[in-house]
C-alpha atoms as a PDB file:
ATOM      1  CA  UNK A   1      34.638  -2.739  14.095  1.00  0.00           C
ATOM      2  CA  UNK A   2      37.500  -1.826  16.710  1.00  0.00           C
ATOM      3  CA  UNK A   3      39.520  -3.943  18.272  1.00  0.00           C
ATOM      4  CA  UNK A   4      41.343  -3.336  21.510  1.00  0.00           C
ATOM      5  CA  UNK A   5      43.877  -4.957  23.660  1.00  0.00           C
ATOM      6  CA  UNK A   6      44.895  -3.816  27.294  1.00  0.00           C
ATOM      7  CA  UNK A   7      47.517  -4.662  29.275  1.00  0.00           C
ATOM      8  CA  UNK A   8      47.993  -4.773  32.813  1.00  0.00           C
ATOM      9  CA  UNK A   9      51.081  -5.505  34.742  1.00  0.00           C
ATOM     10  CA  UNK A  10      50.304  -6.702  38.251  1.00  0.00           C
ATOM     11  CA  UNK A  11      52.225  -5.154  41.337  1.00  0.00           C
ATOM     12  CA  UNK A  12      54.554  -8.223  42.723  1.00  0.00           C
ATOM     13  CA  UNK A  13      52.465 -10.327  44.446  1.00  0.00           C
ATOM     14  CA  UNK A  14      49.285  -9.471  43.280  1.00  0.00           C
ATOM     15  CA  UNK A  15      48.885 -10.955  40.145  1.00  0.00           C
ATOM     16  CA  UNK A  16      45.488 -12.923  41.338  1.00  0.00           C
ATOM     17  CA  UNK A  17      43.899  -9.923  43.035  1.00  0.00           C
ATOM     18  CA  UNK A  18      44.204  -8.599  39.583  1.00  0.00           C
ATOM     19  CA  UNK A  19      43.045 -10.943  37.638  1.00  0.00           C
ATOM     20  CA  UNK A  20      39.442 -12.003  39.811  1.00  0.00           C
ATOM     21  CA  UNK A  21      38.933  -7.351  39.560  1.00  0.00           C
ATOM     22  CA  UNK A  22      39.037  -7.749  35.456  1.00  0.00           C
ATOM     23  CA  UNK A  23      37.283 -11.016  35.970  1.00  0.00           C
ATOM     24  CA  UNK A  24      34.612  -9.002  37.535  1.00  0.00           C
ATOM     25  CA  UNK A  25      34.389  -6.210  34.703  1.00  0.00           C
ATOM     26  CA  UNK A  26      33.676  -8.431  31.875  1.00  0.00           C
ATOM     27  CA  UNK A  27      29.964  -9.407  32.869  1.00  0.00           C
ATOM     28  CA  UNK A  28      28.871  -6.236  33.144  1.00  0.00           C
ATOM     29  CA  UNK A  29      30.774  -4.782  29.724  1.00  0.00           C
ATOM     30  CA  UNK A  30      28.962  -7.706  28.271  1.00  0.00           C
ATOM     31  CA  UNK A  31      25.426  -6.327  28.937  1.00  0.00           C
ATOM     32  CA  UNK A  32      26.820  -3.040  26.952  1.00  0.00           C
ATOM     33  CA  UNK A  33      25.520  -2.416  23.199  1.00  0.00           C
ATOM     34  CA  UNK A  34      27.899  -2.396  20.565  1.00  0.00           C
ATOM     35  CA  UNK A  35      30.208  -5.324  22.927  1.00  0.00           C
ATOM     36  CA  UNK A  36      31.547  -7.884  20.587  1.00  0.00           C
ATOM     37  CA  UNK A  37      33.838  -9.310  22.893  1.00  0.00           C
ATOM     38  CA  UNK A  38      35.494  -8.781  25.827  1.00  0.00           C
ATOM     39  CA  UNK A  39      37.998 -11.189  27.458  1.00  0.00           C
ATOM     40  CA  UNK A  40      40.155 -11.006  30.319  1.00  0.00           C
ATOM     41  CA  UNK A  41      43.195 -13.348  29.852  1.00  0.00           C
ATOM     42  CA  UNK A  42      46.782 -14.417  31.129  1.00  0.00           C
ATOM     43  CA  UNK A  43      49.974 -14.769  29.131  1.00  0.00           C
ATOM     44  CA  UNK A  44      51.339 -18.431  29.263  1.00  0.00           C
ATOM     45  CA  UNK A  45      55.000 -19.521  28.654  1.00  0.00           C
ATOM     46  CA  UNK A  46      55.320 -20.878  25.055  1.00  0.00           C
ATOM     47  CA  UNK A  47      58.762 -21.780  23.097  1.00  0.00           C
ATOM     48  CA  UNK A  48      56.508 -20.777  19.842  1.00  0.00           C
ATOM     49  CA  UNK A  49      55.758 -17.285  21.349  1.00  0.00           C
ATOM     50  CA  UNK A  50      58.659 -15.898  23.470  1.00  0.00           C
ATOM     51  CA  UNK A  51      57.182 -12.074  22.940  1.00  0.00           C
ATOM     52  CA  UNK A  52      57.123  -9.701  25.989  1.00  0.00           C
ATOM     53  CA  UNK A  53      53.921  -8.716  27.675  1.00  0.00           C
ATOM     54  CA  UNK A  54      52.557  -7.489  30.790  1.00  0.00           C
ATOM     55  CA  UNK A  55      50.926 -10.932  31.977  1.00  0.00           C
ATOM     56  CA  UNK A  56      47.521  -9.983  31.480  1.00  0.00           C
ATOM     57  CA  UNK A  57      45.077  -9.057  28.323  1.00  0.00           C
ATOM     58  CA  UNK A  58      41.833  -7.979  27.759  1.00  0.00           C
ATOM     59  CA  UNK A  59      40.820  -8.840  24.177  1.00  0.00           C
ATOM     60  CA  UNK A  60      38.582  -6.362  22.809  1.00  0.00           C
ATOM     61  CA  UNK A  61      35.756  -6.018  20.014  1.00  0.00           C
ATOM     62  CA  UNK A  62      33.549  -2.849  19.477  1.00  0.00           C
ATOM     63  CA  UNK A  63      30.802  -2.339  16.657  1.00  0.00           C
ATOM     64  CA  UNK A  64      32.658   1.389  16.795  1.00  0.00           C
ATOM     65  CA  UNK A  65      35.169   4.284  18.297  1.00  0.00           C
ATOM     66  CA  UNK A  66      32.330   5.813  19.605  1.00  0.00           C
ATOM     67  CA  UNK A  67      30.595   2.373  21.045  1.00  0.00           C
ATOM     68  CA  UNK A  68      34.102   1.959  22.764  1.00  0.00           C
ATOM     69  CA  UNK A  69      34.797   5.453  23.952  1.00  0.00           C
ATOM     70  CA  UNK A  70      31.257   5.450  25.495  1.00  0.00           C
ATOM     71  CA  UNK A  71      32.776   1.984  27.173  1.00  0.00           C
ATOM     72  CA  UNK A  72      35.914   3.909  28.559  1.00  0.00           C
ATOM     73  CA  UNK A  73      33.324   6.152  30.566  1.00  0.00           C
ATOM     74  CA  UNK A  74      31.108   4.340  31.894  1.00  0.00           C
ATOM     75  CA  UNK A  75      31.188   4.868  36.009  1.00  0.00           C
ATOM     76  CA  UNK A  76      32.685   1.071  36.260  1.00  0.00           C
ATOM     77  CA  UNK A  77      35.475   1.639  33.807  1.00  0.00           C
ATOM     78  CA  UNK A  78      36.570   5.171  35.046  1.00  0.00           C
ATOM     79  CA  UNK A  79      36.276   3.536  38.683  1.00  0.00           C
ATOM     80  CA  UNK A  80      38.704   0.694  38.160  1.00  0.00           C
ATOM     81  CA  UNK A  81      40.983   2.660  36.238  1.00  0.00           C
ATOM     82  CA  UNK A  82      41.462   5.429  38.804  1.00  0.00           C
ATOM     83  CA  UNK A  83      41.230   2.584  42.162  1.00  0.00           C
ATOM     84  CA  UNK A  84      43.820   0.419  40.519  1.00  0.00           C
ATOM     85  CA  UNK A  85      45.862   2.006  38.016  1.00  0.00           C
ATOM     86  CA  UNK A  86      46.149   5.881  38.758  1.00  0.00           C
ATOM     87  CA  UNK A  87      46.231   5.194  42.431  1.00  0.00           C
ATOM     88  CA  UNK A  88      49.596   4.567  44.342  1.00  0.00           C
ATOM     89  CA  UNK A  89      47.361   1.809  46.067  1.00  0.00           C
ATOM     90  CA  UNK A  90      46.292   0.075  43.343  1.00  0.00           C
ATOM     91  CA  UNK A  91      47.117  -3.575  41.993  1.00  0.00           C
ATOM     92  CA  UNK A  92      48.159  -2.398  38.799  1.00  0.00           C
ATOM     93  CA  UNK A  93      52.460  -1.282  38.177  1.00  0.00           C
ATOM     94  CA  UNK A  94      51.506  -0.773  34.438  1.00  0.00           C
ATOM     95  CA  UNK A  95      48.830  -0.816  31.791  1.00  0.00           C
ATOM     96  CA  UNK A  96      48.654  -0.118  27.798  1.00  0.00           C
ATOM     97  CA  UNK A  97      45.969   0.424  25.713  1.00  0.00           C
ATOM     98  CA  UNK A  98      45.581   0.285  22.423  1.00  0.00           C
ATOM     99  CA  UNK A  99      43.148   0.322  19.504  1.00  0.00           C
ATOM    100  CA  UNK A 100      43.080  -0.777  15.984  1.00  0.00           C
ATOM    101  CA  UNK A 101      41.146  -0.902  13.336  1.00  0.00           C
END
């Protein structure tokens, strides 16, 4: 299995927009074979975990590197990515992905 996390850091003021556009990718990642898991989340404030993070996660699980590669182009994926992350017009000021295995 691989798991993945991804990070997005909202532009000021647009941390909801954000968060309802990732909302609406996990349904359809769902309906993908070799999806484990795929869930959009937000960072809360915590004295027990003071670590720094972009304010929003998607936790990741893949049956495999190619299963999630495959994921990473599918037309959706490759759509939101260049709309909100690559674009100057996009929602998103910064985003990190990583896998592990």
């Amino acid at each position: 299995m691989i798991y993945c996390t991804a990070e997005f850091k909202a532009k000021e003021g647009k941390e909801e927009e954000l968060f309802s556009v990732l909302q609406a990718l996990e349904e359809p990642t769902h309906k993908e074979v070799g999806c484990i898991q795929y869930k959009v989340m937000r960072k809360i404030e915590n004295p027990f975990a003071p670590g720094e993070h972009y304010g929003i996660l998607f936790n990741e699980i893949w049956e495999s590197v190619e299963i999630f590669e495959k994921h990473c182009q599918m037309p959706y994926i490759v759509e939101f990515f260049e709309r909100e992350c690559l674009s100057p017009d996009g929602l998103v000021e910064k985003y990190n992905v990583n896998i592990f295995e």
